[in-house]
N, C-alpha and C. Protein backbone atom coordinates (compact mmCIF):
# COMPACT_ATOMS: atom_id res chain seq x y z
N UNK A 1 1.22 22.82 19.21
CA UNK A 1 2.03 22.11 18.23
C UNK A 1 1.30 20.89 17.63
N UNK A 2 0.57 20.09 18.45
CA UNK A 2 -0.19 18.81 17.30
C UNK A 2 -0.97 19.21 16.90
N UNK A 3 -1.62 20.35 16.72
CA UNK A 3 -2.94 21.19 16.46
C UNK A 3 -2.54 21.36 14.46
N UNK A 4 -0.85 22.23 14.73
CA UNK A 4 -0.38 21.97 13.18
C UNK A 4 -0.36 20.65 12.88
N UNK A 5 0.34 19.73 13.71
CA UNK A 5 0.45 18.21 12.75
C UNK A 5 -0.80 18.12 12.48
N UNK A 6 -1.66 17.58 13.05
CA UNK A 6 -3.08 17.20 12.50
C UNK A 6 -3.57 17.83 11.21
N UNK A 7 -3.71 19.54 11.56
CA UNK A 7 -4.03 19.97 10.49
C UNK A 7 -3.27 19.93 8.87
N UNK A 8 -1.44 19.59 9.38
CA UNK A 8 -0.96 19.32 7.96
C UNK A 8 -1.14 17.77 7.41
N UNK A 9 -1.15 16.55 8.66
CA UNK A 9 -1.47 15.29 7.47
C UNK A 9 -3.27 15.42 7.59
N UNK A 10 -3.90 16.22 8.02
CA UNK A 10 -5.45 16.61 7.37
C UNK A 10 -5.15 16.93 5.85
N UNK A 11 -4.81 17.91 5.33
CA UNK A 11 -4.47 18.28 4.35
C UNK A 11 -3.30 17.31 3.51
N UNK A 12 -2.83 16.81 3.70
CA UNK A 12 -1.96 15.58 3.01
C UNK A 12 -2.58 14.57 2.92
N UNK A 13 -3.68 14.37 3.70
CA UNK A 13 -4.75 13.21 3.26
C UNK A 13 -5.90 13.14 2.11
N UNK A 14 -6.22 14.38 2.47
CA UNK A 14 -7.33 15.27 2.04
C UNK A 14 -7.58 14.22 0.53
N UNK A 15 -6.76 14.86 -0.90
CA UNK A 15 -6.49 14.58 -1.67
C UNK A 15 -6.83 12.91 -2.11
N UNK A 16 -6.46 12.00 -1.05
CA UNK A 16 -6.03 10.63 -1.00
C UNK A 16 -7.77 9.78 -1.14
N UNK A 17 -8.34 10.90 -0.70
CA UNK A 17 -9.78 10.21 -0.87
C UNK A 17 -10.39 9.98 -2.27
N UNK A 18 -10.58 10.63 -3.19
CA UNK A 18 -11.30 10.58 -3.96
C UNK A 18 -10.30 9.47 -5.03
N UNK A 19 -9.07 9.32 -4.80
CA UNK A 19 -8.17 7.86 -5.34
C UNK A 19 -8.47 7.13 -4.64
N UNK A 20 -8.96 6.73 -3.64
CA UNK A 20 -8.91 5.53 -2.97
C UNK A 20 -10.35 4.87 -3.11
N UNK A 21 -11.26 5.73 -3.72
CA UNK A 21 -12.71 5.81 -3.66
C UNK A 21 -12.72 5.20 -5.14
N UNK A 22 -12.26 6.33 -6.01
CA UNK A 22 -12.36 5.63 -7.33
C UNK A 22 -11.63 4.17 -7.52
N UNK A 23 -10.32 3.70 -6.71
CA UNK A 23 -9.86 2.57 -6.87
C UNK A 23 -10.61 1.62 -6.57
N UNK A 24 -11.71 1.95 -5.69
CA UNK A 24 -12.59 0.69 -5.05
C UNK A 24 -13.79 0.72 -6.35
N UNK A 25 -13.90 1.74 -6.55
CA UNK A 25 -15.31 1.95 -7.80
C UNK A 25 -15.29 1.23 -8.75
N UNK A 26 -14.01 1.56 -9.28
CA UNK A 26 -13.81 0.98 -10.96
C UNK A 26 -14.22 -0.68 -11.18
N UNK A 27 -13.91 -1.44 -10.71
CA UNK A 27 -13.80 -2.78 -10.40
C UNK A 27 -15.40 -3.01 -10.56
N UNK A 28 -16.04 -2.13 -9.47
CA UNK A 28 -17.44 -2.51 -9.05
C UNK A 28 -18.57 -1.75 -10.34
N UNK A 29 -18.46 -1.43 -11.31
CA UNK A 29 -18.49 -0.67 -12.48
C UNK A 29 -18.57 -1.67 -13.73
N UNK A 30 -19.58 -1.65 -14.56
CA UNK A 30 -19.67 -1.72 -15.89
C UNK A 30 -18.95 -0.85 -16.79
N UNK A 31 -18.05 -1.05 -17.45
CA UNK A 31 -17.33 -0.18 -18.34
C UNK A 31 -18.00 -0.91 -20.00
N UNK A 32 -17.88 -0.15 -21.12
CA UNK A 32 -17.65 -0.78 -22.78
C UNK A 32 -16.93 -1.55 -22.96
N UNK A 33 -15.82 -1.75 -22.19
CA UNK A 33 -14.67 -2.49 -22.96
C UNK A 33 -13.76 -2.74 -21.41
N UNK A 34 -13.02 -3.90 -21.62
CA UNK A 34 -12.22 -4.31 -20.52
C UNK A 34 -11.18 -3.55 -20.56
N UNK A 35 -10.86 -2.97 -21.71
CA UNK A 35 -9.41 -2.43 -21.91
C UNK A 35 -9.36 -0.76 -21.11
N UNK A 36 -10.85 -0.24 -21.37
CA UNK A 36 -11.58 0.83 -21.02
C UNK A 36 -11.29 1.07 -19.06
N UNK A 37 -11.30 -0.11 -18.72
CA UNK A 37 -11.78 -0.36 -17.52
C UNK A 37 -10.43 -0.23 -17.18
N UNK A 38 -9.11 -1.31 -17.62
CA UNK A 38 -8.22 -1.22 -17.01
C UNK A 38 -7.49 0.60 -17.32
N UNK A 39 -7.93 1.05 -18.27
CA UNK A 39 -6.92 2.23 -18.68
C UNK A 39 -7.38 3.58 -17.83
N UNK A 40 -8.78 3.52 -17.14
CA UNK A 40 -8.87 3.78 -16.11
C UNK A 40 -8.23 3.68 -15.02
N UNK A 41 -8.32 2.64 -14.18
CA UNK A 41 -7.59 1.84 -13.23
C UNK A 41 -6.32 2.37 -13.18
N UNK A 42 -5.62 2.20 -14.19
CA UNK A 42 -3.93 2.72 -14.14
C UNK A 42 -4.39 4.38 -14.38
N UNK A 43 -4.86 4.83 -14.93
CA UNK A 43 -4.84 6.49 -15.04
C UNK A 43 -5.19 7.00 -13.23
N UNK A 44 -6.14 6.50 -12.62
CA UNK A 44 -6.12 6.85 -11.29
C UNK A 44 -5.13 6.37 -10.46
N UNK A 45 -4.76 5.60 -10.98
CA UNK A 45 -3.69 4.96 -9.96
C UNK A 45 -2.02 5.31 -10.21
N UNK A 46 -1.79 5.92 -11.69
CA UNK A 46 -0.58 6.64 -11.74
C UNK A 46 -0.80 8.10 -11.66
N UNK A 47 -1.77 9.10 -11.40
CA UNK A 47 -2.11 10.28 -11.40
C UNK A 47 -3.00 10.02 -10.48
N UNK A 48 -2.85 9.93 -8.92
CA UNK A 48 -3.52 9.75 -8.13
C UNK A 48 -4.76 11.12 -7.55
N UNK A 49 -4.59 12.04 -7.45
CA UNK A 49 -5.78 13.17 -7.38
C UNK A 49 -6.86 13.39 -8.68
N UNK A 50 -5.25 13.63 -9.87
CA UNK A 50 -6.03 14.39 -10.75
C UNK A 50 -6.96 13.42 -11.79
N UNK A 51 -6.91 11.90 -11.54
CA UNK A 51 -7.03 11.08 -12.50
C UNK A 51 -8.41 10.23 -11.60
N UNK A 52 -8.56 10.56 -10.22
CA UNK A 52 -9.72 10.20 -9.70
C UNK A 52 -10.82 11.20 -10.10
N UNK A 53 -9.76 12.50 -9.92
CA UNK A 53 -11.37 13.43 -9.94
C UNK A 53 -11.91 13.51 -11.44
N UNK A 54 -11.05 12.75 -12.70
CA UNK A 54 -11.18 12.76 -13.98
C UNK A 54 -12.50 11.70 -13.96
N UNK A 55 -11.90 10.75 -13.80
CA UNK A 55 -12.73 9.71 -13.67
C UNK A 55 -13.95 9.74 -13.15
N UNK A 56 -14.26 10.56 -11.93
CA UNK A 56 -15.68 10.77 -11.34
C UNK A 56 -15.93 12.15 -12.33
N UNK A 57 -16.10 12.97 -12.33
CA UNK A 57 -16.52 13.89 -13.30
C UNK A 57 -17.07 13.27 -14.96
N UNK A 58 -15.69 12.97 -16.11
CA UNK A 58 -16.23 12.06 -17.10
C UNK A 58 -16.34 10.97 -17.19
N UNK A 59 -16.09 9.73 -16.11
CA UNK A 59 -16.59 8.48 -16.91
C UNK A 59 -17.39 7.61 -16.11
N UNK A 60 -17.85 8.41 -14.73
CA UNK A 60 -18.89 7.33 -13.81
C UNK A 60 -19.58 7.61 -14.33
N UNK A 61 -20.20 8.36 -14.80
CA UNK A 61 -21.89 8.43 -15.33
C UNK A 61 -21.76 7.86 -16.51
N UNK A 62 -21.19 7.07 -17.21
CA UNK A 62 -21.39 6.69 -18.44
C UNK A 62 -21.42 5.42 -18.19
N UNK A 63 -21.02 4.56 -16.90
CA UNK A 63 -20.71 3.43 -16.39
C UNK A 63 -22.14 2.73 -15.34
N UNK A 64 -22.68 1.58 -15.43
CA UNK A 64 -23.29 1.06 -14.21
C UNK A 64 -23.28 0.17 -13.76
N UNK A 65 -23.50 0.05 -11.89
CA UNK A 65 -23.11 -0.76 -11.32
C UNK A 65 -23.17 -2.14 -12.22
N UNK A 66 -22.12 -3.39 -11.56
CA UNK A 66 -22.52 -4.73 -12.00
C UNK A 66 -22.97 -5.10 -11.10
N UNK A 67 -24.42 -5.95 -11.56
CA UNK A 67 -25.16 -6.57 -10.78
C UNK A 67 -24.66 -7.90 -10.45
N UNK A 68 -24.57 -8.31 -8.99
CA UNK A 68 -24.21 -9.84 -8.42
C UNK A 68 -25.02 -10.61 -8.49
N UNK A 69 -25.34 -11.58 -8.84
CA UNK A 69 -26.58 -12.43 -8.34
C UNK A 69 -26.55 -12.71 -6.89
């Protein structure tokens, strides 16, 4: 029996990564435009799967890190 629990919040987690990844990204990211940046931000964060994996597919590579001094 915990063999299923595990394996179902495995799979209920699953998903939760690549939003929680892009939520930390965006911030740390050069975007064109601030407005760019936030309309991101809310697109992953109100469409939490499908709006991370959007975001890593079209708009990290168009983005680079900001450098700290």
């Amino acid at each position: 029996m915990p063999v299923k629990i595990v394996l179902v919040l495995l799979l209920l987690a699953l998903p939760l990564i690549p939003t929680f990844w892009a939520l930390v990204d965006i911030p740390r990211r050069r975007f064109p435009s601030h407005r760019k940046k936030m309309l991101w931000f809310f697109t992953v964060s109100t469409l939490p799967f499908l709006g991370a994996v959007l975001y890593i597919l079209f708009m990290r590579r168009h983005t680079e890190p900001v450098t700290t001094p």
